[in-house]
C-alpha atoms as a PDB file:
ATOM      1  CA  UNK A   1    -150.152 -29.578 -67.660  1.00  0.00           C
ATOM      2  CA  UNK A   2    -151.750 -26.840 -65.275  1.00  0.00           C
ATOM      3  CA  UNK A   3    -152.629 -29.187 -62.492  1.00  0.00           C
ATOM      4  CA  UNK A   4    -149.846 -30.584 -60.807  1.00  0.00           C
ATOM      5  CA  UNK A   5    -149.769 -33.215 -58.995  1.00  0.00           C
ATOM      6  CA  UNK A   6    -147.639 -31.490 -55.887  1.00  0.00           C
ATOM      7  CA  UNK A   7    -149.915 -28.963 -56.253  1.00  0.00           C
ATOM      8  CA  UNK A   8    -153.120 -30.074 -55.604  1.00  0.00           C
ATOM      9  CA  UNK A   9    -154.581 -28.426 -52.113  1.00  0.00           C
ATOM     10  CA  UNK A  10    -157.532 -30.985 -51.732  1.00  0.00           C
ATOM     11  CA  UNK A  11    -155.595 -33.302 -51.415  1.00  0.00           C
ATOM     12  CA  UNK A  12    -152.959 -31.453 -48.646  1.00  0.00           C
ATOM     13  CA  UNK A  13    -155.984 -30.921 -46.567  1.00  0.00           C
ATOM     14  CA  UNK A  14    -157.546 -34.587 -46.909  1.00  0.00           C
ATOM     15  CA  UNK A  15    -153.909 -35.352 -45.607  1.00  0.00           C
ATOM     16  CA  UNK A  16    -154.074 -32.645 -42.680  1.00  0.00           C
ATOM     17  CA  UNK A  17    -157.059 -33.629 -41.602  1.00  0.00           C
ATOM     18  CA  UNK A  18    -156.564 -37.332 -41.536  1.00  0.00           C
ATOM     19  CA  UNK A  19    -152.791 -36.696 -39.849  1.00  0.00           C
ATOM     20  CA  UNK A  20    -153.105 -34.851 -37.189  1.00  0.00           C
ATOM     21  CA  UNK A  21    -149.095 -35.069 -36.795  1.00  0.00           C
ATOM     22  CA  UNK A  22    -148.627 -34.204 -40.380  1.00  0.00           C
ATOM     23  CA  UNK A  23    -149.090 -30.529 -39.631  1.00  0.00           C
ATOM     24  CA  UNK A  24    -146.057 -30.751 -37.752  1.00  0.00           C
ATOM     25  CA  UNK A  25    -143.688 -32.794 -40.212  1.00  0.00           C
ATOM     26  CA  UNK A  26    -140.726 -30.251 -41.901  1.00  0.00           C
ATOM     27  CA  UNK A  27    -141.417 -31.479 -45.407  1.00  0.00           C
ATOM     28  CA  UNK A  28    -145.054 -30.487 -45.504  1.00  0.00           C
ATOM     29  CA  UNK A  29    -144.185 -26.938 -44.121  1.00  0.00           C
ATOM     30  CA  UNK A  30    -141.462 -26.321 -46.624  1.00  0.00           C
ATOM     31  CA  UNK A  31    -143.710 -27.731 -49.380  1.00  0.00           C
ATOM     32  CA  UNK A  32    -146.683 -25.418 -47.910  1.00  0.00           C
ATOM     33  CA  UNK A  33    -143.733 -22.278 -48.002  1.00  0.00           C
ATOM     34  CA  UNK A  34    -142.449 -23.035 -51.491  1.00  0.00           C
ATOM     35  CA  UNK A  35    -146.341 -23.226 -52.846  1.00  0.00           C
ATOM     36  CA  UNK A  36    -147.011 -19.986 -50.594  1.00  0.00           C
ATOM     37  CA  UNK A  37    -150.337 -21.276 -49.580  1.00  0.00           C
ATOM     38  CA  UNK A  38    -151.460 -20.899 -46.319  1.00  0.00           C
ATOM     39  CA  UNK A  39    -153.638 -23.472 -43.706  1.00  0.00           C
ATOM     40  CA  UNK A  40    -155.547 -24.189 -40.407  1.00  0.00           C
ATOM     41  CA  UNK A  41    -156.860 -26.798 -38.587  1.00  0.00           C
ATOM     42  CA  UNK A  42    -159.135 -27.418 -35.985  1.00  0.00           C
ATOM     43  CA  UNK A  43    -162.176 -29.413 -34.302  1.00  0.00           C
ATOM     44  CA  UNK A  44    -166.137 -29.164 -33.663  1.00  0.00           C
ATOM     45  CA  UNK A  45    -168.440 -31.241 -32.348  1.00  0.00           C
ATOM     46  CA  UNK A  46    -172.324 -30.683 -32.738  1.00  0.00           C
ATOM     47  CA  UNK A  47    -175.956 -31.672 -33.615  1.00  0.00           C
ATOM     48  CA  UNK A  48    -176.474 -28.395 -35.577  1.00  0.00           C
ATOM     49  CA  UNK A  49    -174.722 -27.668 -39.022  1.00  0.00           C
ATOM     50  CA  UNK A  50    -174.482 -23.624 -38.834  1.00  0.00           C
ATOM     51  CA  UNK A  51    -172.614 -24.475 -35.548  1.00  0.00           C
ATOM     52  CA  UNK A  52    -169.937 -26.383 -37.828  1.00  0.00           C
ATOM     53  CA  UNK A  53    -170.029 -23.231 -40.406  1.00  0.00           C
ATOM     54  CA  UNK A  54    -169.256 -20.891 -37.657  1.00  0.00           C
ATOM     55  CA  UNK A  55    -166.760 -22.458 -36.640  1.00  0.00           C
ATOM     56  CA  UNK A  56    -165.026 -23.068 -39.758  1.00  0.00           C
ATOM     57  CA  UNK A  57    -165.156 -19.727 -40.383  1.00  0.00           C
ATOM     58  CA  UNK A  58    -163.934 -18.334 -37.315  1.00  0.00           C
ATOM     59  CA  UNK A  59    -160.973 -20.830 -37.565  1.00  0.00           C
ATOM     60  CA  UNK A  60    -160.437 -19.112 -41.486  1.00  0.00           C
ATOM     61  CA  UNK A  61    -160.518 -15.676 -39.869  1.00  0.00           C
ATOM     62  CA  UNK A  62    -158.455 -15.809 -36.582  1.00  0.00           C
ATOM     63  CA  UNK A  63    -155.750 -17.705 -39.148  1.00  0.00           C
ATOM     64  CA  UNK A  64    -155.723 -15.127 -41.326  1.00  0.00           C
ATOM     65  CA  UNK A  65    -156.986 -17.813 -44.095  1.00  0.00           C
ATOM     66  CA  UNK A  66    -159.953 -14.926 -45.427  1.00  0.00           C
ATOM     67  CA  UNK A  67    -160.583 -11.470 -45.285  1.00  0.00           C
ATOM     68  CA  UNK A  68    -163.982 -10.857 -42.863  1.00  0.00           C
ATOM     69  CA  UNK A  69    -164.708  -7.897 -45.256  1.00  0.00           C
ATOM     70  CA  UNK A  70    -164.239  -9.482 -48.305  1.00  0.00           C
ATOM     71  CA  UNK A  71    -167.815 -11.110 -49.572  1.00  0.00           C
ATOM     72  CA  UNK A  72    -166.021 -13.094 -52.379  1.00  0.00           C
ATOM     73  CA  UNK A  73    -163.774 -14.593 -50.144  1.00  0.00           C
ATOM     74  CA  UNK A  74    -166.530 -15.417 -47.285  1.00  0.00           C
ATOM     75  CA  UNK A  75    -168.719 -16.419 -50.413  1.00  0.00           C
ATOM     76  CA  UNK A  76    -165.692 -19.164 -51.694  1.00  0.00           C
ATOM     77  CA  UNK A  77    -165.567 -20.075 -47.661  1.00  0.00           C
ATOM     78  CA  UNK A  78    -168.902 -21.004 -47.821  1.00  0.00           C
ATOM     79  CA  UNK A  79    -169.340 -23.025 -51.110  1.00  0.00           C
ATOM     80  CA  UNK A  80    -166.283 -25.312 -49.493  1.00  0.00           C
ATOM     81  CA  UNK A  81    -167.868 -25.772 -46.461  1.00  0.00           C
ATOM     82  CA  UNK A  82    -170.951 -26.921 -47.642  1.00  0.00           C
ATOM     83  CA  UNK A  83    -169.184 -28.830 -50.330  1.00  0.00           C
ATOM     84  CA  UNK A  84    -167.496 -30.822 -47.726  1.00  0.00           C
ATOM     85  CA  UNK A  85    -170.629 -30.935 -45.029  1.00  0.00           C
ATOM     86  CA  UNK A  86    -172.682 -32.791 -48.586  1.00  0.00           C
ATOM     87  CA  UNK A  87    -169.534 -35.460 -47.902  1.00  0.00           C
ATOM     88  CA  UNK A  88    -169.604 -36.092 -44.678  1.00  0.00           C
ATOM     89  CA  UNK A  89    -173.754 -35.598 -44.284  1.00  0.00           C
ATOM     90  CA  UNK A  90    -174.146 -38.389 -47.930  1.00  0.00           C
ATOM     91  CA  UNK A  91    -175.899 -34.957 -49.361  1.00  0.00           C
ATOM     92  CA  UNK A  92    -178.425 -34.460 -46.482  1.00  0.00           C
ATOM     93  CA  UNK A  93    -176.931 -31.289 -44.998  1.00  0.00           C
ATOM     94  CA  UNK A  94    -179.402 -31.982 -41.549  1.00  0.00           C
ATOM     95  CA  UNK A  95    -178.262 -32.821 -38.605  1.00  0.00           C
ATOM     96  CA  UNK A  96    -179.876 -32.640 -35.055  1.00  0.00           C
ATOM     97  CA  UNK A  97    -183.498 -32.239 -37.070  1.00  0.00           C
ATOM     98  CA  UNK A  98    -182.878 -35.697 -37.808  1.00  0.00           C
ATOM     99  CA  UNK A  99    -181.289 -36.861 -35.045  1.00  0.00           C
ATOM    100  CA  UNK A 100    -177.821 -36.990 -35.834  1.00  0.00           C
ATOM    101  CA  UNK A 101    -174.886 -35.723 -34.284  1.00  0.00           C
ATOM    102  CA  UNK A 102    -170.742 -34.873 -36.020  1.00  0.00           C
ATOM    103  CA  UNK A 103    -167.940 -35.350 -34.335  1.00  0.00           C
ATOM    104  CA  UNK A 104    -164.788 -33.371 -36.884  1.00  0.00           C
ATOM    105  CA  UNK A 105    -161.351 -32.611 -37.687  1.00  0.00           C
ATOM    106  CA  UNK A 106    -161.461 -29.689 -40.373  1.00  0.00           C
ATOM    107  CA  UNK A 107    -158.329 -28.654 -42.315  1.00  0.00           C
ATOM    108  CA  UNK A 108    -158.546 -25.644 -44.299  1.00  0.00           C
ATOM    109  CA  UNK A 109    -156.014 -25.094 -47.492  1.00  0.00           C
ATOM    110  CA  UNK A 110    -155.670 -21.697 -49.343  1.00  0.00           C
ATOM    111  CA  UNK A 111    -153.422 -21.028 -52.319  1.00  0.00           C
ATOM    112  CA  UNK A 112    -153.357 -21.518 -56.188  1.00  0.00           C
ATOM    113  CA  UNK A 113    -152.652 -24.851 -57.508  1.00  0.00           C
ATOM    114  CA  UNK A 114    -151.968 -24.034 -60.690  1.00  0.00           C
ATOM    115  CA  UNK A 115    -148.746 -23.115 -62.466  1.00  0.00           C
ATOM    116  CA  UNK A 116    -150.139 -19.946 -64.106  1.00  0.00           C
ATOM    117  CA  UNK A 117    -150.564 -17.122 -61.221  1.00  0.00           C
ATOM    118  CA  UNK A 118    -153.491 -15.490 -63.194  1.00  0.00           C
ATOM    119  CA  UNK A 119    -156.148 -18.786 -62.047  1.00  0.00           C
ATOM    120  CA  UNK A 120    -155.882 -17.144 -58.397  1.00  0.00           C
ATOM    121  CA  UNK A 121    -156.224 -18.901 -55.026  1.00  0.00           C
ATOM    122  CA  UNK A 122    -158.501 -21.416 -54.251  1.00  0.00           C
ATOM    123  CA  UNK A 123    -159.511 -23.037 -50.961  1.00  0.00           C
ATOM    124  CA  UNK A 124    -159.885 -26.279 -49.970  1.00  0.00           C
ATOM    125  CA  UNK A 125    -161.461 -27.790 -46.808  1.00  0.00           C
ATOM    126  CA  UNK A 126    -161.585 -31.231 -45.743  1.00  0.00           C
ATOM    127  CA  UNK A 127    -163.641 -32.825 -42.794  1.00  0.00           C
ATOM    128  CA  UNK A 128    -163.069 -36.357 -41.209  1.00  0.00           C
ATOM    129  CA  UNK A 129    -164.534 -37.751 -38.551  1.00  0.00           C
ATOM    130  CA  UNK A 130    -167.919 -39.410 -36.837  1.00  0.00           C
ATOM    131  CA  UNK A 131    -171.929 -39.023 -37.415  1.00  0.00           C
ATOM    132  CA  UNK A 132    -174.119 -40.824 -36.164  1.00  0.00           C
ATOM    133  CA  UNK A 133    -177.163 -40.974 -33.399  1.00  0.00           C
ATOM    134  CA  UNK A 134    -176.797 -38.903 -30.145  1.00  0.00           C
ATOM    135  CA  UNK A 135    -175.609 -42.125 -28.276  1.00  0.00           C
ATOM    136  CA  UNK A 136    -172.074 -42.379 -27.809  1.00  0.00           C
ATOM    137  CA  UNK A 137    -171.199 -45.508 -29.569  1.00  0.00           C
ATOM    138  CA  UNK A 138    -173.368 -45.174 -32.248  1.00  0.00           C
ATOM    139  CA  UNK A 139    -171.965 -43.124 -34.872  1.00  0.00           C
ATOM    140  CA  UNK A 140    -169.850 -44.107 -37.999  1.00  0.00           C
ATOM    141  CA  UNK A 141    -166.544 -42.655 -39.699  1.00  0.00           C
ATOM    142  CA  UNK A 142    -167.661 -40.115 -42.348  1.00  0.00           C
ATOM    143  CA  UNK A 143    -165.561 -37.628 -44.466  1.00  0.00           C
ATOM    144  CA  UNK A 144    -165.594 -34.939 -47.015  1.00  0.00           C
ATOM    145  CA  UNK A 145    -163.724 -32.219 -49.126  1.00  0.00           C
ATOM    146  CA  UNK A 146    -164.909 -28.901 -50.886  1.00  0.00           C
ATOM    147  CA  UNK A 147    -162.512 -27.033 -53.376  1.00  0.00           C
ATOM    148  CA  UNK A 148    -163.925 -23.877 -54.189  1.00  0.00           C
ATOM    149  CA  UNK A 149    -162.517 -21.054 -56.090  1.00  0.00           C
ATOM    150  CA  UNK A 150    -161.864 -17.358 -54.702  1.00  0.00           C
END
């Protein structure tokens, strides 16, 4: 079986960014060292969906998750992110031109989950959190993940 099922770095993010304590618990660290993968998390708040890209991708460069001068690597960022925003967004990637505002958690994943080295790293990203109208109050639980290869 390639895929195993302690391997798979969708689902360590849906549980980092649905945890926030979980980051912080000794068995996912050691299971995070013994995989060598490597992850982030973080928060953003807006109306405007390149604001959520940005800062993403600021969080996967100050981490040391991607290279900044790598394209394939900011290319794989990318995919994931908008993979995840079609999630949490029910495939409208729109936000403040229709009104609506996000409230997230983001984990970000990066390793290979597969037993043969030679399938290379992959990222995952997961987002949890609220959308909804501008009015506080108004918004809804959403969620989303994008796996995307490097």
């Amino acid at each position: 079986m390639l895929l195993q099922v302690d391997r798979r770095i969708g689902k360590q993010a849906m549980l980092l960014v649905l945890n926030e304590q979980f980051e912080n618990d000794p068995d996912f660290n050691k299971q995070i060292d013994r995989q060598k993968w490597q992850f982030c998390t973080g928060k953003v708040g807006s109306m405007d969906s390149h604001k959520v890209v940005a800062a993403i991708e600021t969080a996967a460069k100050r981490n040391g998750i991607i290279k900044a001068d790598l394209y394939r690597e900011l290319h794989a960022l990318y995919h994931a992110i908008i993979e995840a925003l079609h999630g949490v967004t029910r495939g409208q990637v729109q936000l403040g031109t229709i009104l609506r505002t996000v409230g997230l958690r983001f984990a970000l994943v990066r390793g290979n989950p597969y037993d043969n080295e030679e399938e290379g790293e992959w990222l995952a990203i997961a987002l949890y959190g609220t959308i909804g109208a501008p009015v506080k109050g108004l918004e809804h639980e959403t969620i989303g993940l994008g796996v995307n290869h490097i």
